[in-house]
PDB file of N, CA and C in Angstrom:
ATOM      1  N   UNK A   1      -2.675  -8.083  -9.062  1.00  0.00           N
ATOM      2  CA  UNK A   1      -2.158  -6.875  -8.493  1.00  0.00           C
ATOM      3  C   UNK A   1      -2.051  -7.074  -6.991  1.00  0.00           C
ATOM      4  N   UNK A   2      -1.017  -7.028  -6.764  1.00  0.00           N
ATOM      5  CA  UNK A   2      -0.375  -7.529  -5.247  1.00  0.00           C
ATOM      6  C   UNK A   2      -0.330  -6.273  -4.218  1.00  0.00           C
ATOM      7  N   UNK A   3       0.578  -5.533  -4.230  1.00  0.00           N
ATOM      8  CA  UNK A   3       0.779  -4.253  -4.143  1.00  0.00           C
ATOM      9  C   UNK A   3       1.077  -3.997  -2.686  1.00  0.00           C
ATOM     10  N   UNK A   4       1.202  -5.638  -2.016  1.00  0.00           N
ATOM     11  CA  UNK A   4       1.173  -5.820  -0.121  1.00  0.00           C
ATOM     12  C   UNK A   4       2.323  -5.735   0.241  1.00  0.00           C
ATOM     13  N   UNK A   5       3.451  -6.121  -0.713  1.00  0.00           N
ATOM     14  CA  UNK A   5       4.641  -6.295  -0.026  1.00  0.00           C
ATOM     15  C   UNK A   5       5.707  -5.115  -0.580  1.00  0.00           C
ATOM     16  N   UNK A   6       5.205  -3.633  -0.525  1.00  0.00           N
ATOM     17  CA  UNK A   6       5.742  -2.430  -1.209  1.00  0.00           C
ATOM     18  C   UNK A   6       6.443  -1.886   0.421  1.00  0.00           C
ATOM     19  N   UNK A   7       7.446  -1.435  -0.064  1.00  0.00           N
ATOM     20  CA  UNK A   7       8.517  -1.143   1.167  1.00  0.00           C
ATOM     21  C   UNK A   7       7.988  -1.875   2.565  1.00  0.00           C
ATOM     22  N   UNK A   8       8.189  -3.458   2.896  1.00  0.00           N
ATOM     23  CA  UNK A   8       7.677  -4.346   3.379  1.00  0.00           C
ATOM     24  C   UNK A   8       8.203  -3.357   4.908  1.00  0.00           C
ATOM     25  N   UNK A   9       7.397  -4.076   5.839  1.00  0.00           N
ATOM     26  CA  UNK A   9       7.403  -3.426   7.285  1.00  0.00           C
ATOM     27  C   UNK A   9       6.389  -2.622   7.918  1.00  0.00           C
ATOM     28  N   UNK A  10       5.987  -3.586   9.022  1.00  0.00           N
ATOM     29  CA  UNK A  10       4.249  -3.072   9.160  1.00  0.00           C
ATOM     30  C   UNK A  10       4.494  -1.610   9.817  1.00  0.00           C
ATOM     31  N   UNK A  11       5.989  -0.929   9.681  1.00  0.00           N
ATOM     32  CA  UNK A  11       6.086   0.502  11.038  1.00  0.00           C
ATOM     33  C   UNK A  11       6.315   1.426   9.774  1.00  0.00           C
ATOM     34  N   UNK A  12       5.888   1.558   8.893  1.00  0.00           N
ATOM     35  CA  UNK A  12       5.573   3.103   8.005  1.00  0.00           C
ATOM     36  C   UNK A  12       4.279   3.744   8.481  1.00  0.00           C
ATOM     37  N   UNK A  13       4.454   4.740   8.453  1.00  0.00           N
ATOM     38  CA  UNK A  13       3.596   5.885   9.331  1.00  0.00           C
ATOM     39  C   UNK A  13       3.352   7.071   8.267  1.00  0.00           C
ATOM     40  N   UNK A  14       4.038   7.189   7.406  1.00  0.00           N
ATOM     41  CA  UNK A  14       3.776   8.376   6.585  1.00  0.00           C
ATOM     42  C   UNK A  14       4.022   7.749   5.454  1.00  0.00           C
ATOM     43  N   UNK A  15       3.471   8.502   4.130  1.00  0.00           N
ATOM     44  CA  UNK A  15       3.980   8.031   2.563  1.00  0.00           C
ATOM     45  C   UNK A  15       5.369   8.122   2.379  1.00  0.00           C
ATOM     46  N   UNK A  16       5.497   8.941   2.920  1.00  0.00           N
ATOM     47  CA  UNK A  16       7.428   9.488   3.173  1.00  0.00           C
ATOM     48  C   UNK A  16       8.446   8.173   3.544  1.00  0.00           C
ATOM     49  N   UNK A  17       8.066   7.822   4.704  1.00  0.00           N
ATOM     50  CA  UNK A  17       8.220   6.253   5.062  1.00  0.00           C
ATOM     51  C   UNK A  17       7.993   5.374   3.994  1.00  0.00           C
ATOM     52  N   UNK A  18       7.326   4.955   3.382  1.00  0.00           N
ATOM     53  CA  UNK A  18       6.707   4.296   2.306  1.00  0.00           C
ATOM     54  C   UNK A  18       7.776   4.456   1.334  1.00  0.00           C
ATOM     55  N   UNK A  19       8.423   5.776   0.624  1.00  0.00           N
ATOM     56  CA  UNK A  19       9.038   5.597  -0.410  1.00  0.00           C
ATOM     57  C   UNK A  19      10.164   5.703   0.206  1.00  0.00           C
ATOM     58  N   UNK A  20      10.507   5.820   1.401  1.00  0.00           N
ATOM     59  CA  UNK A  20      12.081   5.771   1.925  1.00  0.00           C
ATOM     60  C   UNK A  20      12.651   3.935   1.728  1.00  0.00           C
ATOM     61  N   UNK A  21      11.150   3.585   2.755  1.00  0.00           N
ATOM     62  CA  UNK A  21      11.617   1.962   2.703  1.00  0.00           C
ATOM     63  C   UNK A  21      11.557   0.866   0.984  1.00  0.00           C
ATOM     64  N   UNK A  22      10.935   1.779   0.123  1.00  0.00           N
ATOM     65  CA  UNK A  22      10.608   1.508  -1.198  1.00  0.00           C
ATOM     66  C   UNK A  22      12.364   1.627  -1.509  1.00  0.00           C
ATOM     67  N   UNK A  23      12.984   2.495  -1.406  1.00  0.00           N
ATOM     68  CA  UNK A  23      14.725   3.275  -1.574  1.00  0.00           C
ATOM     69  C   UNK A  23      15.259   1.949  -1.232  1.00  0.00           C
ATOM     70  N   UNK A  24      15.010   1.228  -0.066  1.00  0.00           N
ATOM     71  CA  UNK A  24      15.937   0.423   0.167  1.00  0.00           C
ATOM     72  C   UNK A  24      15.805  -1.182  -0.037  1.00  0.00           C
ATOM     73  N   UNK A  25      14.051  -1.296  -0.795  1.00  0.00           N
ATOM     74  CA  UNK A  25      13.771  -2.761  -1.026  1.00  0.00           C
ATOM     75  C   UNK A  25      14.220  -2.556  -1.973  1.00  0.00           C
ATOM     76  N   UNK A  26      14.660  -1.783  -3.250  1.00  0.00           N
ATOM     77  CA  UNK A  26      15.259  -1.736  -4.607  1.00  0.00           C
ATOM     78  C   UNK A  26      16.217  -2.946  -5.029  1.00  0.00           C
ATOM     79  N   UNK A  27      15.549  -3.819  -6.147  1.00  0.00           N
ATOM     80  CA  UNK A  27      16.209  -4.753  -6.856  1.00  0.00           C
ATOM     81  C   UNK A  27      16.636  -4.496  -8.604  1.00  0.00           C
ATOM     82  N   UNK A  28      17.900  -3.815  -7.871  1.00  0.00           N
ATOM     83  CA  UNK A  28      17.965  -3.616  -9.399  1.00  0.00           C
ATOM     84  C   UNK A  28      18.243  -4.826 -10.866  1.00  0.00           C
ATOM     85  N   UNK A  29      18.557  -5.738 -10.057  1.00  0.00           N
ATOM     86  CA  UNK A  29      18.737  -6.689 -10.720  1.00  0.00           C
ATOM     87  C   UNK A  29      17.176  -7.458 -11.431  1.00  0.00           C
ATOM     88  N   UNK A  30      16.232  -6.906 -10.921  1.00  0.00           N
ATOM     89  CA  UNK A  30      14.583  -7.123 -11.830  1.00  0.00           C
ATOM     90  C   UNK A  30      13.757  -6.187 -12.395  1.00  0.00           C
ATOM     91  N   UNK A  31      14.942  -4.999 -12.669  1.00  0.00           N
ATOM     92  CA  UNK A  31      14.769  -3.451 -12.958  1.00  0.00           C
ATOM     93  C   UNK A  31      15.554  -3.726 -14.073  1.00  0.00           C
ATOM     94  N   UNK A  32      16.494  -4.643 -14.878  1.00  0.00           N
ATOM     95  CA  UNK A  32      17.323  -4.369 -15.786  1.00  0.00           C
ATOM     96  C   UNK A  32      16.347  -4.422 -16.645  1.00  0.00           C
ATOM     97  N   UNK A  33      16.311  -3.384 -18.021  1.00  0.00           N
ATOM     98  CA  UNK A  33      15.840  -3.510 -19.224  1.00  0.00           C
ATOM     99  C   UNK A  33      14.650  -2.658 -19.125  1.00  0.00           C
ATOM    100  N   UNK A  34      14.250  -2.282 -17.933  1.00  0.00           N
ATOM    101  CA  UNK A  34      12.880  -1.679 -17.173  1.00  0.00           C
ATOM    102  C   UNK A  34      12.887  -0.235 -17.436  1.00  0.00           C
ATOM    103  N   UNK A  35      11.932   0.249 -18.128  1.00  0.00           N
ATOM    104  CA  UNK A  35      12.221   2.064 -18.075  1.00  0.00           C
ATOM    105  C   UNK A  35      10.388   2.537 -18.017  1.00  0.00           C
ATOM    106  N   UNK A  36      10.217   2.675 -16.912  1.00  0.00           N
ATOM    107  CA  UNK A  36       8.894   2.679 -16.661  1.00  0.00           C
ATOM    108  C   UNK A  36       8.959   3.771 -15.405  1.00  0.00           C
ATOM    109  N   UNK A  37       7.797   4.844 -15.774  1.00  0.00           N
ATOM    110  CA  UNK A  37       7.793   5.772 -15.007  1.00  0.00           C
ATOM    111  C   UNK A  37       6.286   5.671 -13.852  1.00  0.00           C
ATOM    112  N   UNK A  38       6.558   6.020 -12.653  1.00  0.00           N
ATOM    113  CA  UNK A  38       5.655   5.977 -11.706  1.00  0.00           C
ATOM    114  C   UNK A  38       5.345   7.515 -10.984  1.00  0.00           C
ATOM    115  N   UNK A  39       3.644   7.458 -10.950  1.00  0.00           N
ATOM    116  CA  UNK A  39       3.659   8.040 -10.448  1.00  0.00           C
ATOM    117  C   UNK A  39       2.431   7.951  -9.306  1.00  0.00           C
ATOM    118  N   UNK A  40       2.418   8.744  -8.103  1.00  0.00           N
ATOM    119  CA  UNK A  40       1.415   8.775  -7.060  1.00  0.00           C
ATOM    120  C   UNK A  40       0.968  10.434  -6.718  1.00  0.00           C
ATOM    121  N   UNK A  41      -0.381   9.965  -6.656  1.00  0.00           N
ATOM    122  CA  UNK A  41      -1.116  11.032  -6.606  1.00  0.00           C
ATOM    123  C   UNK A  41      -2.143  11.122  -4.898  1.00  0.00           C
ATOM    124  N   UNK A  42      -1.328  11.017  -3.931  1.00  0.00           N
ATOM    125  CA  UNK A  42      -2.049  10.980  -2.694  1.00  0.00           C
ATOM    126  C   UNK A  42      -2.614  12.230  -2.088  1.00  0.00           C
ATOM    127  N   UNK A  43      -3.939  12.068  -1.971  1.00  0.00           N
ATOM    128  CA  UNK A  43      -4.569  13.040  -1.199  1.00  0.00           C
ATOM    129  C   UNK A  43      -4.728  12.708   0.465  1.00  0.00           C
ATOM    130  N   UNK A  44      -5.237  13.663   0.683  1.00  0.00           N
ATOM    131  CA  UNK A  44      -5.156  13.954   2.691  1.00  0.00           C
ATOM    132  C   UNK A  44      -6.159  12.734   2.698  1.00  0.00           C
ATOM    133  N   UNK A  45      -5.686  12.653   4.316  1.00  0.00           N
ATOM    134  CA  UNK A  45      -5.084  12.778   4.768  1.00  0.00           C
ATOM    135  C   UNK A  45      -3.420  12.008   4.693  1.00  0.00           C
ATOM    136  N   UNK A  46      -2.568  12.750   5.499  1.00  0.00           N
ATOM    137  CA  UNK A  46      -1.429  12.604   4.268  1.00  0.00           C
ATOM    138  C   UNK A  46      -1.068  12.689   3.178  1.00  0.00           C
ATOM    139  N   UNK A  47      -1.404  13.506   2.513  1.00  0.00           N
ATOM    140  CA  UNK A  47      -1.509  13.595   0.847  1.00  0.00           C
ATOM    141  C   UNK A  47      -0.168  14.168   0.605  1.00  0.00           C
ATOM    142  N   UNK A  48       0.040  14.062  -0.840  1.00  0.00           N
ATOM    143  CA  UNK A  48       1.249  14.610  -1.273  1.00  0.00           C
ATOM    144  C   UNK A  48       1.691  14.105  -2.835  1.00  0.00           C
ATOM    145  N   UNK A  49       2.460  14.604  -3.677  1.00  0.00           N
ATOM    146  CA  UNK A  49       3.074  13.621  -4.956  1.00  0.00           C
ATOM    147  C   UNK A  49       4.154  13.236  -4.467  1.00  0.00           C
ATOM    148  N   UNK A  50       4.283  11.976  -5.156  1.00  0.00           N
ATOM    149  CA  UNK A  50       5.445  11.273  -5.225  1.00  0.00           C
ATOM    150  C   UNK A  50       5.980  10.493  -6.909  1.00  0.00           C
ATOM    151  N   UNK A  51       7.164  10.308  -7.127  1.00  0.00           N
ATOM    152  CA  UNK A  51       7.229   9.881  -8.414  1.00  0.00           C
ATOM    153  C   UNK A  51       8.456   8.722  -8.060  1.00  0.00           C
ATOM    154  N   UNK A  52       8.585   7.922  -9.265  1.00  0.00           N
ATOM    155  CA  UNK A  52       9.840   7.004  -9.085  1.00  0.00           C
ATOM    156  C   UNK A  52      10.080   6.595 -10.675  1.00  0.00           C
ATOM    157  N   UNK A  53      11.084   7.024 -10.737  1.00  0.00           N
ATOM    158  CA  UNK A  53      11.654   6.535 -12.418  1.00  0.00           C
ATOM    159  C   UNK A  53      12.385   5.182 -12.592  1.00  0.00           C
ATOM    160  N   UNK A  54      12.047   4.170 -13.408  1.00  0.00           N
ATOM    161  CA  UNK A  54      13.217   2.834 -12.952  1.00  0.00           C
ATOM    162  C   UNK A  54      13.465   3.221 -14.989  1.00  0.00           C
ATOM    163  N   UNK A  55      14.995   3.230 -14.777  1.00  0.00           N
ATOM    164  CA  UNK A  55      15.883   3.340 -15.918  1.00  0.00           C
ATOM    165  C   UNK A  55      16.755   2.171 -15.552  1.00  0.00           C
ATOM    166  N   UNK A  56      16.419   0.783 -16.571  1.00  0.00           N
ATOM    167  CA  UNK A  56      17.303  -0.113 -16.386  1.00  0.00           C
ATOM    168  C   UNK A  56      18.704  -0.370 -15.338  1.00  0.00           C
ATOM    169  N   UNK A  57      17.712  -0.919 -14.249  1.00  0.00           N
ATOM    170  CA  UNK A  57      18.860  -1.005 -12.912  1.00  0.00           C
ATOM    171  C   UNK A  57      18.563  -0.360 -12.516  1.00  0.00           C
ATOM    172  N   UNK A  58      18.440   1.185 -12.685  1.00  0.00           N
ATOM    173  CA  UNK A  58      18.271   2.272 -11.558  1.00  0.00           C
ATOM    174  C   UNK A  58      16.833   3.133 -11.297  1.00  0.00           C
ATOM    175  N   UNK A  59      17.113   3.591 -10.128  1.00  0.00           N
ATOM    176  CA  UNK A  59      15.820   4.297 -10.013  1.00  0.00           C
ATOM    177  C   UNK A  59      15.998   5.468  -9.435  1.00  0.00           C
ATOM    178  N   UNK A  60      14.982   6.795  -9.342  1.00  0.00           N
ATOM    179  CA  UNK A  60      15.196   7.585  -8.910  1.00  0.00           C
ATOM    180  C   UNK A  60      13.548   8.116  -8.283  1.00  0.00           C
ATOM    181  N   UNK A  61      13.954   8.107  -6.579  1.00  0.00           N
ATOM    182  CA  UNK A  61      12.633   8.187  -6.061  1.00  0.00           C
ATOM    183  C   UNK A  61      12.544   9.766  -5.786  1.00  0.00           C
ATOM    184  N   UNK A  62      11.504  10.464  -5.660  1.00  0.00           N
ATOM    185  CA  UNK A  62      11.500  11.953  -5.091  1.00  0.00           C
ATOM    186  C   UNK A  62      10.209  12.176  -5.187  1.00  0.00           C
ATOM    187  N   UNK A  63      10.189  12.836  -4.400  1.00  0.00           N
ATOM    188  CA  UNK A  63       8.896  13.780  -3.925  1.00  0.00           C
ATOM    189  C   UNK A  63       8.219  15.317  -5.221  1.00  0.00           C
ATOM    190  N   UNK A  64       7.164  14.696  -5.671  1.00  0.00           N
ATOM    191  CA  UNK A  64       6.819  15.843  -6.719  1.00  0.00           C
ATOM    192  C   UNK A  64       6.415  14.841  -7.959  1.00  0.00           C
ATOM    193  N   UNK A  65       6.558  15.632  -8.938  1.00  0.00           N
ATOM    194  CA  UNK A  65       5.367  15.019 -10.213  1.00  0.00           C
ATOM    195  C   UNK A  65       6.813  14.854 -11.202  1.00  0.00           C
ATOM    196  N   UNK A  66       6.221  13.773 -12.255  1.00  0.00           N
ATOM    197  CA  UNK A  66       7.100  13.133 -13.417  1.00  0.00           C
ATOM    198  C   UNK A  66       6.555  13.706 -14.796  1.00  0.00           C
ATOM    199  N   UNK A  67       7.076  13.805 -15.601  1.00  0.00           N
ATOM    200  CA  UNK A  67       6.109  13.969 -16.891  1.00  0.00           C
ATOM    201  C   UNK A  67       5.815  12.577 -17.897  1.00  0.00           C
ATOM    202  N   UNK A  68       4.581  12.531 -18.047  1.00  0.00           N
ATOM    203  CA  UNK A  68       4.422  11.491 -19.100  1.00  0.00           C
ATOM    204  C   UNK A  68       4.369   9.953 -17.536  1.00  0.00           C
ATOM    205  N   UNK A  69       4.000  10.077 -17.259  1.00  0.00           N
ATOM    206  CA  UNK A  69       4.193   8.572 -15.942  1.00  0.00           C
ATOM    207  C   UNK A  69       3.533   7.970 -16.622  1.00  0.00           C
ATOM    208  N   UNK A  70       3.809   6.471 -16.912  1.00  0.00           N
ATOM    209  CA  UNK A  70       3.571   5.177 -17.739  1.00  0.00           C
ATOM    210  C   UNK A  70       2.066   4.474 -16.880  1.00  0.00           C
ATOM    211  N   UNK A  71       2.220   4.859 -14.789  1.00  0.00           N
ATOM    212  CA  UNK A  71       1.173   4.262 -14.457  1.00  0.00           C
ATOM    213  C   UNK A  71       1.156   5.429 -13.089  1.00  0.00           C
ATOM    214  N   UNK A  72       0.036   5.399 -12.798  1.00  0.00           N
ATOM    215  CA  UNK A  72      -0.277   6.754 -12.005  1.00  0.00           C
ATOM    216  C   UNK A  72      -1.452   6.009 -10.660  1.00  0.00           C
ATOM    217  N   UNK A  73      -1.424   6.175  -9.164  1.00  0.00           N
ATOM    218  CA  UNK A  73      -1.409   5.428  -8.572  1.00  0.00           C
ATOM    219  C   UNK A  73      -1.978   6.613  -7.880  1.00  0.00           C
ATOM    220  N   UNK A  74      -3.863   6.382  -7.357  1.00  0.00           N
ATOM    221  CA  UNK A  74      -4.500   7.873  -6.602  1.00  0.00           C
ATOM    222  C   UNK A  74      -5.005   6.860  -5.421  1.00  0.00           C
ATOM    223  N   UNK A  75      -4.602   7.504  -4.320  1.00  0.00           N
ATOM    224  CA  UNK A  75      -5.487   7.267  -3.354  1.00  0.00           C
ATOM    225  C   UNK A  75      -5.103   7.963  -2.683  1.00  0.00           C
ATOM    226  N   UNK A  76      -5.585   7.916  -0.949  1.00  0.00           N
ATOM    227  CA  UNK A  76      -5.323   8.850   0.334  1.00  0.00           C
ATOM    228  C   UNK A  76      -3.868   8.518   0.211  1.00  0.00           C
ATOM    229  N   UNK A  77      -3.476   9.110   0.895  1.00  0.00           N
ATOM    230  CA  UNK A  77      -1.924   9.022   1.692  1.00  0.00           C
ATOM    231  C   UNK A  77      -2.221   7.841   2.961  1.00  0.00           C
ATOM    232  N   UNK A  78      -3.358   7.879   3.299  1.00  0.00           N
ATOM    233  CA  UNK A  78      -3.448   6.785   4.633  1.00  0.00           C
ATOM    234  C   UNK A  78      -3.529   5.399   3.729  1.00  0.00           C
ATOM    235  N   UNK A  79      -4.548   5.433   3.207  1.00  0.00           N
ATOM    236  CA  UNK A  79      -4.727   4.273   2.756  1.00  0.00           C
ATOM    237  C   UNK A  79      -3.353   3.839   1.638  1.00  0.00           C
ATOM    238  N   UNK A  80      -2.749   4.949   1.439  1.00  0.00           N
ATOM    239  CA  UNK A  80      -1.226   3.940   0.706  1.00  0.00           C
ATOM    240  C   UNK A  80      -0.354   3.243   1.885  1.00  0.00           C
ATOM    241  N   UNK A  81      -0.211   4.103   2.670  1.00  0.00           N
ATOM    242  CA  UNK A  81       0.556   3.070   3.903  1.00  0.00           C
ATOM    243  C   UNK A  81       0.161   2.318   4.672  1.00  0.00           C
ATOM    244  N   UNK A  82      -1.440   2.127   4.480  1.00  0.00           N
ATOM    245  CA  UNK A  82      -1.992   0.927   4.615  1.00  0.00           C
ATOM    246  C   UNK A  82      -1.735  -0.245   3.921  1.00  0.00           C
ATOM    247  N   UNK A  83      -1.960   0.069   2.581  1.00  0.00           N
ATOM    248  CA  UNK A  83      -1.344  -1.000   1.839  1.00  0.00           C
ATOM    249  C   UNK A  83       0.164  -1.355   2.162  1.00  0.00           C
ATOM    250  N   UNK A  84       1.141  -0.545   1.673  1.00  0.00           N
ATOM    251  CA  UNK A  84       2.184  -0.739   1.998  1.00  0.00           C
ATOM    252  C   UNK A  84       2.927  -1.531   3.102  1.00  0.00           C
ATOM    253  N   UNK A  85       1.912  -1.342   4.146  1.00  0.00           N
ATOM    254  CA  UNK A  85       2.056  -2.244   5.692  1.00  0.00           C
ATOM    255  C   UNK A  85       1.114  -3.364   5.677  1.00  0.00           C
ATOM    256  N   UNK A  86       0.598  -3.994   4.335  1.00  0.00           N
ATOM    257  CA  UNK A  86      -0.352  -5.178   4.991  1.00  0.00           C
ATOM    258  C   UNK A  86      -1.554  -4.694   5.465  1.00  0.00           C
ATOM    259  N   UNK A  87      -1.901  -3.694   5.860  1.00  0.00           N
ATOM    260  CA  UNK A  87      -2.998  -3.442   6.455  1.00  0.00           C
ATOM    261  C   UNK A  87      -4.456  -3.200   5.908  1.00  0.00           C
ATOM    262  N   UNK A  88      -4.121  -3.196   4.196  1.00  0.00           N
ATOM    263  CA  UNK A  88      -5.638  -2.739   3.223  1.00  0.00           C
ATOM    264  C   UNK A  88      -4.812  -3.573   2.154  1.00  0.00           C
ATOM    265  N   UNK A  89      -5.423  -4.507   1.935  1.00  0.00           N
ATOM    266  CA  UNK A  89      -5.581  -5.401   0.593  1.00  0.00           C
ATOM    267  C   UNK A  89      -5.358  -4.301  -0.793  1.00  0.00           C
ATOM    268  N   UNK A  90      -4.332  -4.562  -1.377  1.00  0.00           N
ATOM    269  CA  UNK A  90      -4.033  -3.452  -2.517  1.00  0.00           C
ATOM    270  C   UNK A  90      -5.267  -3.798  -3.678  1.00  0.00           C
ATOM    271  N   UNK A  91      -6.045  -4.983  -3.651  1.00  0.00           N
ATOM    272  CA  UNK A  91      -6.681  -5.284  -4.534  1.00  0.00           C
ATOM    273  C   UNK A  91      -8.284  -5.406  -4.005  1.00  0.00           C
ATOM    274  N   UNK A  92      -8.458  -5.516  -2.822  1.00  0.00           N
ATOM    275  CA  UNK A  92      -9.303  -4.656  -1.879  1.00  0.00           C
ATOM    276  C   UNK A  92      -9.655  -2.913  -2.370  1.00  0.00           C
ATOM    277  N   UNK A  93      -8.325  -2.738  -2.313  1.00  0.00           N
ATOM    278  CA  UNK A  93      -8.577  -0.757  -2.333  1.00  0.00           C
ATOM    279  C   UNK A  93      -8.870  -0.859  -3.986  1.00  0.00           C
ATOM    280  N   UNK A  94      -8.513  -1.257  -4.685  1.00  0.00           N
ATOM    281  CA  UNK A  94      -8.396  -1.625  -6.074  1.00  0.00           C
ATOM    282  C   UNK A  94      -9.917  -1.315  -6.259  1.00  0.00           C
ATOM    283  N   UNK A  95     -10.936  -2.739  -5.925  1.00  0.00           N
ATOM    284  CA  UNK A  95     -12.005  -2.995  -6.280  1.00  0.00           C
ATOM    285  C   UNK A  95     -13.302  -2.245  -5.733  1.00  0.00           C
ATOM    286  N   UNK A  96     -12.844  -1.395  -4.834  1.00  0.00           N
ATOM    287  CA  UNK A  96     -13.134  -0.984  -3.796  1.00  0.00           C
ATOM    288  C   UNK A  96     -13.123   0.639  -4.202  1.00  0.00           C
ATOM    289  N   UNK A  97     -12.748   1.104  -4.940  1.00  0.00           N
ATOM    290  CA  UNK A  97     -12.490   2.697  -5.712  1.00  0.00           C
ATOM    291  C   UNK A  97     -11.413   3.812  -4.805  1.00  0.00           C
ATOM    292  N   UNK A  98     -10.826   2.711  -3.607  1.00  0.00           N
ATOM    293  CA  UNK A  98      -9.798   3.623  -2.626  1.00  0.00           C
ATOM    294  C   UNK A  98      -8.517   3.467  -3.254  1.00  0.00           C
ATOM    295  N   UNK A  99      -8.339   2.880  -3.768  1.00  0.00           N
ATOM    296  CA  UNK A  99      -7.145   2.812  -5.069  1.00  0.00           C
ATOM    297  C   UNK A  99      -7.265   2.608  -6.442  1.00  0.00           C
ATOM    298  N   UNK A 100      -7.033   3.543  -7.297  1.00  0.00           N
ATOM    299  CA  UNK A 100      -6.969   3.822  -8.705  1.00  0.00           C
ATOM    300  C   UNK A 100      -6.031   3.757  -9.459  1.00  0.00           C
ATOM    301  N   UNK A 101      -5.179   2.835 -10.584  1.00  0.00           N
ATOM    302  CA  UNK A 101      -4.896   2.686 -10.945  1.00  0.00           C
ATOM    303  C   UNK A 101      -4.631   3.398 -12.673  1.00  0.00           C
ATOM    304  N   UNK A 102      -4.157   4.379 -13.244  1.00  0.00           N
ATOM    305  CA  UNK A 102      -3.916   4.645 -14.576  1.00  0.00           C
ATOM    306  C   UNK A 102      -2.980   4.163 -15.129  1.00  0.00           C
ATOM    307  N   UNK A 103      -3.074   3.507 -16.221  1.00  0.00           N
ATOM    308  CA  UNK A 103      -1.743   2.667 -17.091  1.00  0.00           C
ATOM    309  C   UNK A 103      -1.849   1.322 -16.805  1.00  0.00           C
ATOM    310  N   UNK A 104      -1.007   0.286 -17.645  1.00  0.00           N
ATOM    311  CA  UNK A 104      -0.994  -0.822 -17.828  1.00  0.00           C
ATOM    312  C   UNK A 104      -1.044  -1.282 -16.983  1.00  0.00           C
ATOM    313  N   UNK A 105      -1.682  -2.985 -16.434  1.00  0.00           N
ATOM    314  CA  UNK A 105      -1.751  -3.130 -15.223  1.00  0.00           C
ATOM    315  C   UNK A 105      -0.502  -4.320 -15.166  1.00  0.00           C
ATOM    316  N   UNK A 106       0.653  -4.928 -16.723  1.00  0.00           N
ATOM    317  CA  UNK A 106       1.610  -5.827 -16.471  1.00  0.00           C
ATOM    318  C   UNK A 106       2.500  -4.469 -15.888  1.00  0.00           C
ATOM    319  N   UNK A 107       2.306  -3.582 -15.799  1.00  0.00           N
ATOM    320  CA  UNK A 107       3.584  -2.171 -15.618  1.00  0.00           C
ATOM    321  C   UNK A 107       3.357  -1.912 -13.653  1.00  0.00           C
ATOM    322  N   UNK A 108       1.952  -2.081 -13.500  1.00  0.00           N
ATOM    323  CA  UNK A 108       1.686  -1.195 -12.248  1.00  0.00           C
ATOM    324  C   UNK A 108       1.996  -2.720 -11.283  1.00  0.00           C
ATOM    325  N   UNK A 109       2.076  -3.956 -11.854  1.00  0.00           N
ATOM    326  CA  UNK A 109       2.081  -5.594 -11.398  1.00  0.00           C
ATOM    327  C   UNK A 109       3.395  -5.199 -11.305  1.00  0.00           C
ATOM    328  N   UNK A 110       4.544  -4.891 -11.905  1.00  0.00           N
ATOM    329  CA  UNK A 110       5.986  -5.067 -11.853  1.00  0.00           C
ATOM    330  C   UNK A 110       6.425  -3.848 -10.547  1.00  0.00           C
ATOM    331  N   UNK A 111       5.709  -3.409 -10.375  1.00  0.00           N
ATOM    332  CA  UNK A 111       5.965  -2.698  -8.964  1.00  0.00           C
ATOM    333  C   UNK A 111       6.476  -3.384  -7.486  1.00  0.00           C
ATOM    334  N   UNK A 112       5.746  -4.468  -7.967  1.00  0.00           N
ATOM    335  CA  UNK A 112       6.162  -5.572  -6.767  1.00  0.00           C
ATOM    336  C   UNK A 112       7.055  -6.291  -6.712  1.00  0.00           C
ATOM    337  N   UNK A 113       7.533  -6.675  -7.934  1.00  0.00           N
ATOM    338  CA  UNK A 113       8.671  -7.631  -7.974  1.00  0.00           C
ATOM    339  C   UNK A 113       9.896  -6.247  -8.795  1.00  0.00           C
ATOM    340  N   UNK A 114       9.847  -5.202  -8.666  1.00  0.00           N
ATOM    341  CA  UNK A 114      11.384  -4.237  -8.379  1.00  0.00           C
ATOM    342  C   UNK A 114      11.145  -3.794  -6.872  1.00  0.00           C
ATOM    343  N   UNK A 115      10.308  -3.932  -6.340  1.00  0.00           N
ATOM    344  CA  UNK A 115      10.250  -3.260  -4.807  1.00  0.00           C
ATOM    345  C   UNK A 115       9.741  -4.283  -3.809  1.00  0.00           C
ATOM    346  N   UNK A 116      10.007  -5.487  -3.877  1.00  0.00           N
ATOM    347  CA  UNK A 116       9.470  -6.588  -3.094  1.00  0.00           C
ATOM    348  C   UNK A 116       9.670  -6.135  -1.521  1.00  0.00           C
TER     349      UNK A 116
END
């Protein structure tokens, strides 16, 4: 579980940032066949939901809750754009109880290689 190189760029500042630059690392071409639902559950500071649907090739990112999410992703809002920027070891926060993981972990692993 990698989880370092998620909307790559050490200047995200908010989760907002995070899934904007997530919008534009999108490979849909390692998304084909992919129908796996995401979701994030960030608390303060910075807290907020976020969800992302990948339907073979496509995805659809937004702000708010999914039903049924395949893998569900809790931590602060700081410590996600920590990760996100390199700055907290995703497998660090992992082992560490600052990142929680629900659902498969080959599903929550493919996060990285559709959002490199």
């Amino acid at each position: 579980m990698a989880l370092t190189c998620l909307a790559a760029g050490s200047d995200n500042k908010t989760p907002q940032d995070v899934f904007d630059g997530m919008r534009q690392s999108f490979r849909p071409d390692k998304a084909m066949g992919a129908h796996i639902k995401y979701q994030w559950n960030l608390r303060e500071p910075q807290g907020g939901d976020w969800f992302i649907e990948v339907n073979d090739g496509r995805c659809k990112i937004e702000k708010g809750r999914i039903d049924n999410p395949d893998v569900t992703f809790v931590a602060t809002g700081q410590d996600w754009v920590a990760i996100s920027n390199g700055k907290l070891s995703g497998k660090w926060a992992y082992f560490t109880g600052r990142l929680k993981i629900r659902g498969p972990q080959n599903l929550a692993r493919k996060l990285d290689e559709i959002f490199p």
